[in-house]
C-alpha atoms as a PDB file:
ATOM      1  CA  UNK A   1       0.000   0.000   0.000  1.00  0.00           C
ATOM      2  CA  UNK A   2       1.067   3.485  -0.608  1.00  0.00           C
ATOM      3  CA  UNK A   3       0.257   6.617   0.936  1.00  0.00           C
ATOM      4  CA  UNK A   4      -0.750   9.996  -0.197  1.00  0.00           C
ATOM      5  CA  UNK A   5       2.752  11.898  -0.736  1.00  0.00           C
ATOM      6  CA  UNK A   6       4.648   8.897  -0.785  1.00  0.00           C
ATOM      7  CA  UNK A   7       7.177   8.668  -3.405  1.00  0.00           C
ATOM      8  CA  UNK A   8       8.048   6.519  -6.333  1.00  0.00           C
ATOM      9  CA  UNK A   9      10.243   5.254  -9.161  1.00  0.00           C
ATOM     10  CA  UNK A  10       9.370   5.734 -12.349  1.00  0.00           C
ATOM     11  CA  UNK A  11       9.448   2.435 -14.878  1.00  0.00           C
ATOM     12  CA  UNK A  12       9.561   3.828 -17.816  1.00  0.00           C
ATOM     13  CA  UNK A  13      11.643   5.838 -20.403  1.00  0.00           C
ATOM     14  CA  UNK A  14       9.910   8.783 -20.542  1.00  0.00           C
ATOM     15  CA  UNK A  15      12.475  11.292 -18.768  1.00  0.00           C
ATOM     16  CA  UNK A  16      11.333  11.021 -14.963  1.00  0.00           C
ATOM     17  CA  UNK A  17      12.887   9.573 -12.631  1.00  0.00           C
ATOM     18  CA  UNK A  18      10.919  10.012  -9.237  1.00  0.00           C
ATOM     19  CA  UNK A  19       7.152  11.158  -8.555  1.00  0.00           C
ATOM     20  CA  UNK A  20       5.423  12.303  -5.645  1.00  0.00           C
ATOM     21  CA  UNK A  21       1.760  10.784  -5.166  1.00  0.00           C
ATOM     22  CA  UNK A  22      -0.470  13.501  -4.814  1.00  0.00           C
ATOM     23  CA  UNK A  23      -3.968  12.099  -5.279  1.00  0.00           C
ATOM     24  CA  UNK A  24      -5.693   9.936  -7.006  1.00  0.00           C
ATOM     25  CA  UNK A  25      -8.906   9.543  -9.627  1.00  0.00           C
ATOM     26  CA  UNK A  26     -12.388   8.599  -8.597  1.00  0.00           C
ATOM     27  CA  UNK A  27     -14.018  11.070  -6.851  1.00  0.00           C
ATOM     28  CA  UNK A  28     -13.283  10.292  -2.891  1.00  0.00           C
ATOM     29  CA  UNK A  29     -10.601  11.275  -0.865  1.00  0.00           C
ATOM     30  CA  UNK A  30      -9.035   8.111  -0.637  1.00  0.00           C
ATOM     31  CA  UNK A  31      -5.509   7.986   0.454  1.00  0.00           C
ATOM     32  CA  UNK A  32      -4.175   4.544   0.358  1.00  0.00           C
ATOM     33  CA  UNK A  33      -3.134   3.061  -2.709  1.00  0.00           C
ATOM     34  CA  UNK A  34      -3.061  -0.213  -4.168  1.00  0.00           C
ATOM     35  CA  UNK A  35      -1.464  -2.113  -6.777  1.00  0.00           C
ATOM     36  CA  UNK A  36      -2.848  -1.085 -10.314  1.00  0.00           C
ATOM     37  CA  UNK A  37      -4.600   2.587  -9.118  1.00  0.00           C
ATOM     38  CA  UNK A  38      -4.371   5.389 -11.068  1.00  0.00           C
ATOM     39  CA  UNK A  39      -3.006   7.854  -9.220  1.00  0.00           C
ATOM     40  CA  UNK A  40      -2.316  11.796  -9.848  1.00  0.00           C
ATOM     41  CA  UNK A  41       1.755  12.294  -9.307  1.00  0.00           C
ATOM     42  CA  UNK A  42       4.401  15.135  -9.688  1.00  0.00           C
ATOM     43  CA  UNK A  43       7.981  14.515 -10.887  1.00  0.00           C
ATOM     44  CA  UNK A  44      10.874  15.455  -8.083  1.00  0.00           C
ATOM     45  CA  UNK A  45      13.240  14.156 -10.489  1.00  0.00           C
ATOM     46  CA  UNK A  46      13.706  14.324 -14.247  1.00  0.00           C
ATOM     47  CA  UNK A  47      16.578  13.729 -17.015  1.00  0.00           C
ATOM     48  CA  UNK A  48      17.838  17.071 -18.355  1.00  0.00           C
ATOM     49  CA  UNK A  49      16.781  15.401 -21.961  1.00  0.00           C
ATOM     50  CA  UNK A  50      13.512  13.732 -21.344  1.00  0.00           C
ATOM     51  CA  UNK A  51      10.407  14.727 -22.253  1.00  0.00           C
ATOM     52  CA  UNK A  52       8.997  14.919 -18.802  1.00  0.00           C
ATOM     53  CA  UNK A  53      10.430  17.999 -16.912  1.00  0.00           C
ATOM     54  CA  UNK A  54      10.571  18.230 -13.290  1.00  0.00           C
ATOM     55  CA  UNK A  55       7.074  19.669 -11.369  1.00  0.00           C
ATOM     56  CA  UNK A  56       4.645  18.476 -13.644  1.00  0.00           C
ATOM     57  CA  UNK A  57       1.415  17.024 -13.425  1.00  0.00           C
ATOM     58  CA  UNK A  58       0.759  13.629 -14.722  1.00  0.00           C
ATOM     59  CA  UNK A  59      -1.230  10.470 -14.387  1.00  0.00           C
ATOM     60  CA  UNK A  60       0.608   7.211 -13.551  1.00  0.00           C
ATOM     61  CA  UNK A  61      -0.469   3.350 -12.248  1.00  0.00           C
ATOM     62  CA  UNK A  62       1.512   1.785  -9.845  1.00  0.00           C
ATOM     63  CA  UNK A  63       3.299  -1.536 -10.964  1.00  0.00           C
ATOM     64  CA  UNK A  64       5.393  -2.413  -8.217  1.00  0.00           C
ATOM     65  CA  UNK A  65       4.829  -2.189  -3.902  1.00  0.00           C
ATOM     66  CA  UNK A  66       7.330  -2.946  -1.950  1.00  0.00           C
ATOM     67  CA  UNK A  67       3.956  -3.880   0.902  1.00  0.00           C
ATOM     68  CA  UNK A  68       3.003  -7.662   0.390  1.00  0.00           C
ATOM     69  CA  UNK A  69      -0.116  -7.949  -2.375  1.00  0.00           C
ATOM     70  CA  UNK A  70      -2.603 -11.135  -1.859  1.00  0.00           C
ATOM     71  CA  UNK A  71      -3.705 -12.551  -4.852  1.00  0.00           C
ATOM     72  CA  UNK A  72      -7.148 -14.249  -5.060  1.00  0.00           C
ATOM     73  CA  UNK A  73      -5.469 -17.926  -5.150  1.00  0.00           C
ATOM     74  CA  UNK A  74      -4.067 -17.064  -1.603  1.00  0.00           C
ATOM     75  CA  UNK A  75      -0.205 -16.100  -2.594  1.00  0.00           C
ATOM     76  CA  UNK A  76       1.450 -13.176  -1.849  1.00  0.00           C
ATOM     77  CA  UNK A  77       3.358 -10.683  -4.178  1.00  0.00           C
ATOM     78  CA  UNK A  78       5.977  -8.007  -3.529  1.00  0.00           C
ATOM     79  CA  UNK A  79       9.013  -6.270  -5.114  1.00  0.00           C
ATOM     80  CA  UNK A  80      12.189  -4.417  -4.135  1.00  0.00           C
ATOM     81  CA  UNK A  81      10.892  -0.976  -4.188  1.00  0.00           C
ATOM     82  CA  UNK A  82       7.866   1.218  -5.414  1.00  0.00           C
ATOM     83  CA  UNK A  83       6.996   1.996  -9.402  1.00  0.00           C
ATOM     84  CA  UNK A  84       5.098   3.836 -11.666  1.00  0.00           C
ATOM     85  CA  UNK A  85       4.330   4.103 -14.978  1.00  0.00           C
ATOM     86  CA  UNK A  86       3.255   7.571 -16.220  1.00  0.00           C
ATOM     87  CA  UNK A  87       0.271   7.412 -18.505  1.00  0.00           C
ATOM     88  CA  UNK A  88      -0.386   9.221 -21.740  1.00  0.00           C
ATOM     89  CA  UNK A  89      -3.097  11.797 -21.223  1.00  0.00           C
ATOM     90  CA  UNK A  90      -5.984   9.623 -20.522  1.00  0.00           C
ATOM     91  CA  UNK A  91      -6.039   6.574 -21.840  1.00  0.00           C
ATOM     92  CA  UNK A  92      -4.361   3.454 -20.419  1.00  0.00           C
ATOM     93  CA  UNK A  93      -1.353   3.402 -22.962  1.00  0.00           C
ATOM     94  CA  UNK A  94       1.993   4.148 -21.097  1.00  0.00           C
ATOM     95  CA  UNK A  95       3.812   7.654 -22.601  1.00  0.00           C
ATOM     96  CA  UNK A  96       7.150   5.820 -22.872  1.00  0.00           C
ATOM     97  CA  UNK A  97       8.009   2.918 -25.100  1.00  0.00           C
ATOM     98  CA  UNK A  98      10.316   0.932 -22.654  1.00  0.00           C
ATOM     99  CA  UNK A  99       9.238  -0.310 -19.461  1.00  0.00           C
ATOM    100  CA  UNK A 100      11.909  -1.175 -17.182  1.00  0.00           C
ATOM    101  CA  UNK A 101      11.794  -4.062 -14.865  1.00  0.00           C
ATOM    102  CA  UNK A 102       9.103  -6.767 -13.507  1.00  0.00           C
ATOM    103  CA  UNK A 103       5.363  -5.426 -13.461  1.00  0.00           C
ATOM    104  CA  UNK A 104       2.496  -6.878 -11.317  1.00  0.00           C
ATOM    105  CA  UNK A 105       0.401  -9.665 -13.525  1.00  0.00           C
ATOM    106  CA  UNK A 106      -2.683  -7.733 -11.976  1.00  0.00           C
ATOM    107  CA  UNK A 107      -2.384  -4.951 -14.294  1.00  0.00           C
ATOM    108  CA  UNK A 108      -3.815  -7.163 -17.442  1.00  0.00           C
ATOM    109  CA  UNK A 109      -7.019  -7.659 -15.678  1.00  0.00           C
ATOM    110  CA  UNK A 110      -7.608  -4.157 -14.594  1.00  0.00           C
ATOM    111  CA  UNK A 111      -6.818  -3.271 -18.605  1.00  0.00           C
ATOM    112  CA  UNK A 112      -3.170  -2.417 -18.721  1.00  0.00           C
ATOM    113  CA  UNK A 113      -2.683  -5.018 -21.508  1.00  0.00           C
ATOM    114  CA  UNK A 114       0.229  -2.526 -23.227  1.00  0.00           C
ATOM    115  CA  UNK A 115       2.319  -2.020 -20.571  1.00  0.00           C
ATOM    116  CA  UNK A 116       2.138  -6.048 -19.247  1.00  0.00           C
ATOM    117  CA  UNK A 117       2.990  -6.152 -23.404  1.00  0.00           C
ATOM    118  CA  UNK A 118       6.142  -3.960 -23.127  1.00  0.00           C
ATOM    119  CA  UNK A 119       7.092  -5.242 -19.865  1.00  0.00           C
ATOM    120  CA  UNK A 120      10.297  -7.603 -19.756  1.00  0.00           C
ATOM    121  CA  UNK A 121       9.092  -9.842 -17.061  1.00  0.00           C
ATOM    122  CA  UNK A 122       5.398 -10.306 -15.738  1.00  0.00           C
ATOM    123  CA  UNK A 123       5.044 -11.856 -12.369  1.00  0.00           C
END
């Protein structure tokens, strides 16, 4: 689970490097996050040559927690630290072309099909 104003590593190539969770879509003022949510993040950190500069406004889902995950069949999931994937306007597609490192298998069924797709490794 993450919390509102946690902070994240970004698994992509699209020029961030860390984000800031600042809220989230839906309508409630929810502020604990789980694997797959859309959430509304700012970048801390950003390559001098990306496309993403540093105190922007984007959308992102989370694809890695470093906080355990059950799974419906009763197993347990979690990785080495916490990642996001920033999102192109909004649709679901990512806005970079490379994802870096394992994503969740939970974000095919919640309609993340692309970035499981570009993924190296699904767990």
């Amino acid at each position: 689970m993450l919390r509102l104003e946690s902070t994240a590593k970004v698994a992509d190539n699209s020029g961030a490097i860390e984000v800031q969770i600042i809220g989230h879509y839906g309508g409630s003022k929810k502020r604990i996050f789980r694997m797959a949510d859309v959430v509304k993040v700012t970048v801390k950190r950003a390559k001098t040559d990306g496309t993403v500069k540093k105190g922007t406004l984007h959308r992102a889902v989370i694809v890695r927690m470093r906080k355990e995950t059950r799974r419906d069949d009763g197993t347990y999931i979690s990785f080495d630290d916490n990642a996001v994937v920033l999102l192109n306007g909004t649709t679901n597609d990512p806005m970079g072309t490379r994802i870096f490192g394992p994503v969740a298998r939970e974000l095919k069924t919640y309609g993340f099909d692309k970035i499981t797709y570009l993924a190296p490794e699904t767990l």
